[in-house]
C-alpha atoms as a PDB file:
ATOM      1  CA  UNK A   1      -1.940 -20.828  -9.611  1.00  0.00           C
ATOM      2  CA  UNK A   2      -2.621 -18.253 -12.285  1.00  0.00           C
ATOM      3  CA  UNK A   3      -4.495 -14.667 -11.054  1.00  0.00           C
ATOM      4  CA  UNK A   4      -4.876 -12.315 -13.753  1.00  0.00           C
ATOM      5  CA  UNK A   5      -4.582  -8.737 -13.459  1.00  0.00           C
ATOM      6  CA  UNK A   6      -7.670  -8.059 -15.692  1.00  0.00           C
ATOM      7  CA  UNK A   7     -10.393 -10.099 -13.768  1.00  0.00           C
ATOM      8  CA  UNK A   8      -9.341  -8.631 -10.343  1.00  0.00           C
ATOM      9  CA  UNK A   9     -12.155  -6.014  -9.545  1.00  0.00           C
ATOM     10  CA  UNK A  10     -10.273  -2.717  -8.549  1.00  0.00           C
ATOM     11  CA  UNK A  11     -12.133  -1.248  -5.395  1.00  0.00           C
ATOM     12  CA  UNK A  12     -11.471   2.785  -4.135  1.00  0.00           C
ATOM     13  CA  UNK A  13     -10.246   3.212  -0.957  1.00  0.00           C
ATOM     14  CA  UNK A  14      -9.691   7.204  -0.373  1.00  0.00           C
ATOM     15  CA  UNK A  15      -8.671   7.886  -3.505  1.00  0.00           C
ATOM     16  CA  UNK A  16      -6.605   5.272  -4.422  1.00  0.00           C
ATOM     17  CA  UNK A  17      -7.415   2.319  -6.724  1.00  0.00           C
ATOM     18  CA  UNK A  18      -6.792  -1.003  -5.130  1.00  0.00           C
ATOM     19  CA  UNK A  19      -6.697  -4.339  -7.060  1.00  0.00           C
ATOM     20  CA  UNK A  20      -5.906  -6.884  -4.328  1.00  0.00           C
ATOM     21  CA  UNK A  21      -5.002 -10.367  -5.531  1.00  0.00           C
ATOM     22  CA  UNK A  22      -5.970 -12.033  -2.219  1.00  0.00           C
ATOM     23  CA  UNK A  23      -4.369 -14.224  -0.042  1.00  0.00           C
ATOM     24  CA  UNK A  24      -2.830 -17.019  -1.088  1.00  0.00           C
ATOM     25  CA  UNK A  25      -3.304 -20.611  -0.193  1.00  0.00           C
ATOM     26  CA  UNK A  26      -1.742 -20.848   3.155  1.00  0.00           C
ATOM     27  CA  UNK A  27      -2.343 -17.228   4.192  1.00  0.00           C
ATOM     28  CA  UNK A  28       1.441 -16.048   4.703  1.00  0.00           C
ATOM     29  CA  UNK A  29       1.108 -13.371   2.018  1.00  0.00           C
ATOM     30  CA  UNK A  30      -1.060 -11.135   0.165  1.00  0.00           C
ATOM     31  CA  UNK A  31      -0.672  -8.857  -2.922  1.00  0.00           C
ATOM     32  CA  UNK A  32      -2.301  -5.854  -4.165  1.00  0.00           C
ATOM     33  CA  UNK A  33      -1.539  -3.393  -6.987  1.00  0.00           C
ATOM     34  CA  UNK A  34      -2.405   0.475  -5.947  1.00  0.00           C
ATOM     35  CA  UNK A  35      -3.045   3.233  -8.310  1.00  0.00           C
ATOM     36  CA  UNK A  36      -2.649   6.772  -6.848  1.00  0.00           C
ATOM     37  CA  UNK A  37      -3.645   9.427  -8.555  1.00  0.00           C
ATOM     38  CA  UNK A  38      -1.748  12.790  -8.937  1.00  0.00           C
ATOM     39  CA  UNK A  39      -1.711  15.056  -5.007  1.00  0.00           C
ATOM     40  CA  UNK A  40      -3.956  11.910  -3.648  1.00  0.00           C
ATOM     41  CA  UNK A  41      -2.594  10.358  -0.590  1.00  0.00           C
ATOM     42  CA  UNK A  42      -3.411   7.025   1.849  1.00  0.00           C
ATOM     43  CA  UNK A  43      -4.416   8.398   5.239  1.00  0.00           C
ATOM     44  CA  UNK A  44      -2.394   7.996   8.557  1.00  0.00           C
ATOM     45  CA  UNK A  45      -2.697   4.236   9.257  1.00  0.00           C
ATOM     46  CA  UNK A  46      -0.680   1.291  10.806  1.00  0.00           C
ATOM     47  CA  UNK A  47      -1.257  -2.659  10.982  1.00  0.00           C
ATOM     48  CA  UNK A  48      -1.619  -4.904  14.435  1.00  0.00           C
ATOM     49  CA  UNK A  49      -0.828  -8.150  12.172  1.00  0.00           C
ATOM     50  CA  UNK A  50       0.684  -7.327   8.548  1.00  0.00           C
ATOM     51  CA  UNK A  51       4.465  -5.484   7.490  1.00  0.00           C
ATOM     52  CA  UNK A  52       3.984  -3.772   4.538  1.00  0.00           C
ATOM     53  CA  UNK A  53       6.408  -4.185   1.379  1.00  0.00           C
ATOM     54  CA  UNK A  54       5.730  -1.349  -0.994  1.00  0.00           C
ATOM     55  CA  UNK A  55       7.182  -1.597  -4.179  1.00  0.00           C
ATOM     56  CA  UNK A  56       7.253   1.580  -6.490  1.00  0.00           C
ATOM     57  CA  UNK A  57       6.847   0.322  -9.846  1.00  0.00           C
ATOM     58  CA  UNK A  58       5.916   3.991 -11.376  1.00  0.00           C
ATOM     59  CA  UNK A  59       5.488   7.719 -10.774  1.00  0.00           C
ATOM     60  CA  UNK A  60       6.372   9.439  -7.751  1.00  0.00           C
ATOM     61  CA  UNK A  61       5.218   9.162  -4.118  1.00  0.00           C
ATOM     62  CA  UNK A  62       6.623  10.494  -0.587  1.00  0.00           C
ATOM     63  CA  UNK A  63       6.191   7.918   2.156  1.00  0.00           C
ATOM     64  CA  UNK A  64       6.276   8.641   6.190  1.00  0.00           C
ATOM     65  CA  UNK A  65       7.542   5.673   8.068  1.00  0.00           C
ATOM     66  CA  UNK A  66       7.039   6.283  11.693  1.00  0.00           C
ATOM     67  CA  UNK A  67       7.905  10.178  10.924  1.00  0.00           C
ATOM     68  CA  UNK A  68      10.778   9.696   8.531  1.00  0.00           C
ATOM     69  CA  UNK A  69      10.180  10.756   5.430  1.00  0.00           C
ATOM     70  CA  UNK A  70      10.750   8.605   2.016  1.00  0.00           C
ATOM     71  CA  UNK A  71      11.233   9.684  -1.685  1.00  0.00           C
ATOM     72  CA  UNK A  72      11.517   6.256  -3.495  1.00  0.00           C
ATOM     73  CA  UNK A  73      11.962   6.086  -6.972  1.00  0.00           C
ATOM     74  CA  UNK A  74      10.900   3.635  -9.672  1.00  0.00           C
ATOM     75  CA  UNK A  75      12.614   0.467  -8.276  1.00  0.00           C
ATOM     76  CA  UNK A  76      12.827   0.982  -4.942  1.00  0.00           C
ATOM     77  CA  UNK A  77      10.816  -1.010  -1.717  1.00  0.00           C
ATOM     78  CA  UNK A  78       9.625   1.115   1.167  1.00  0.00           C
ATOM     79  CA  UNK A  79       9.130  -1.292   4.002  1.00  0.00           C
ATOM     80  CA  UNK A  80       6.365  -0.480   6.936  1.00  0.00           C
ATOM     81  CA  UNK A  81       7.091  -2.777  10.205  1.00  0.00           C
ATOM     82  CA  UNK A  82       3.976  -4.328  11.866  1.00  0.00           C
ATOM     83  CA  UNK A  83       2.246  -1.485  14.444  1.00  0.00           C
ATOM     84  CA  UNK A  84       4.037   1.150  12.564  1.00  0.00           C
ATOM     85  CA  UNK A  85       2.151   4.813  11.513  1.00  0.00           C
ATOM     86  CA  UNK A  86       2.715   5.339   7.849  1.00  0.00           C
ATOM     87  CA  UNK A  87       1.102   7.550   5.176  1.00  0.00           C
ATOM     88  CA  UNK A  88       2.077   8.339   1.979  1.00  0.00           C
ATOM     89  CA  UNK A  89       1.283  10.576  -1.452  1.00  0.00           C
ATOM     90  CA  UNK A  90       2.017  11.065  -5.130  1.00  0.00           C
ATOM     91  CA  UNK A  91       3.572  14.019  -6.398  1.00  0.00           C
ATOM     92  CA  UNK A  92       2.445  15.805  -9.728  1.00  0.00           C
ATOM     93  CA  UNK A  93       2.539  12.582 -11.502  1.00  0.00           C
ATOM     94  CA  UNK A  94       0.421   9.505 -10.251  1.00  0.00           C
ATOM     95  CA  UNK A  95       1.978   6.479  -9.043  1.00  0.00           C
ATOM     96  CA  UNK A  96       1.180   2.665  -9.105  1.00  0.00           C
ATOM     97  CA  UNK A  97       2.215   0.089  -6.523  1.00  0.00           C
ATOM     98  CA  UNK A  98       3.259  -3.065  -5.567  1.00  0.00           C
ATOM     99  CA  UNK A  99       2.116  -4.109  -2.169  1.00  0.00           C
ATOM    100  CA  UNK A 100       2.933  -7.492  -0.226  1.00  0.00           C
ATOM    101  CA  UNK A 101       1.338  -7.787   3.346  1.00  0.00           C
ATOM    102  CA  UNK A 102       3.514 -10.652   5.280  1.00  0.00           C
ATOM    103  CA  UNK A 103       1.361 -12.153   6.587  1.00  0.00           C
ATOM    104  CA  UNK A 104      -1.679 -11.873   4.778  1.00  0.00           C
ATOM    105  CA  UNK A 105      -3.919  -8.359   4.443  1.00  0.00           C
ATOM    106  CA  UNK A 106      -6.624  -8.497   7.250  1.00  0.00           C
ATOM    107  CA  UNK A 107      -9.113  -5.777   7.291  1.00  0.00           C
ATOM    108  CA  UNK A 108      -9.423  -6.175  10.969  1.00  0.00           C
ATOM    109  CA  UNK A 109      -6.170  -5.597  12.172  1.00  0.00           C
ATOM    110  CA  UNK A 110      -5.626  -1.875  10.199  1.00  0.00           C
ATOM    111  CA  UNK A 111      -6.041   1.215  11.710  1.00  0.00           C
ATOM    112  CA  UNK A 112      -6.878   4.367  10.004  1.00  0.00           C
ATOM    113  CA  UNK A 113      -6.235   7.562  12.282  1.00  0.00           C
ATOM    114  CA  UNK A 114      -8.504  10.172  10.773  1.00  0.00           C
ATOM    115  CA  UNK A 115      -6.304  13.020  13.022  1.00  0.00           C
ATOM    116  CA  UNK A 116      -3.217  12.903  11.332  1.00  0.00           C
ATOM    117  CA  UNK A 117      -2.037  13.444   7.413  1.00  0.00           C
END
C-alpha cells in the first residue's frame, strides 16, 4: 500500500497542522505528520486506548509527559503511555512531527483538558 503525503488533506487542530495517514488495514497502527508552528502548543490531553510515539523530525518542541518535562531534538522519540497527560510546544522555530498511535488513533478515546497548559 502506497499513501502519499501530497493527497492527504491536512486538517487544524489548535494550531497545529495535522495530516493523518489513517489507520491501516488491520487497525494496530496509525500515522500522522504534525506541523507546529513557532510558540503554538497541543493542549493538555491523554488517550483511554492509543500510546503515542512522537518522532521529532524538525525544529524544536518541549514535551510534558505526566509532568516531566522533554527537550527532544531532531532524531529523537518522545513516547506518551496510554491514560497519560501530555502537552507539548515549539520553541522560536516551528516543528514537524512524526506520530504513531499503537493501536490505531480513535477520536473517541482522547481527552482534551481545557484547565491545564
Amino acid at each position: 500500500m502506497l499513501i502519499r503525503y501530497i493527497e492527504i488533506n491536512p486538517f487544524d487542530f489548535h494550531g497545529l497542522s495535522i495530516r493523518d495517514f489513517g489507520p491501516f488495514d488491520d487497525g494496530a497502527a496509525s500515522l500522522a505528520i504534525i506541523d507546529v508552528p513557532a510558540h503554538t502548543a497541543h493542549p493538555a490531553a491523554y488517550s483511554t486506548a492509543c500510546e503515542k510515539c512522537y518522532y521529532l523530525l524538525e525544529g524544536t518542541l518541549r514535551i510534558c509527559v505526566d509532568g516531566v518535562d522533554y527537550d527532544p531534538e531532531p532524531g529523537d522519540v518522545v513516547v506518551v503511555p496510554k491514560g497519560k497527560i501530555f502537552h507539548y510546544e515549539a520553541g522560536n522555530e516551528p516543528a514537524r512531527l512524526l506520530l504513531l498511535h499503537i493501536p490505531a488513533f480513535d477520536p473517541a478515546a482522547e481527552h482534551i483538558m481545557p484547565d491545564l497548559p
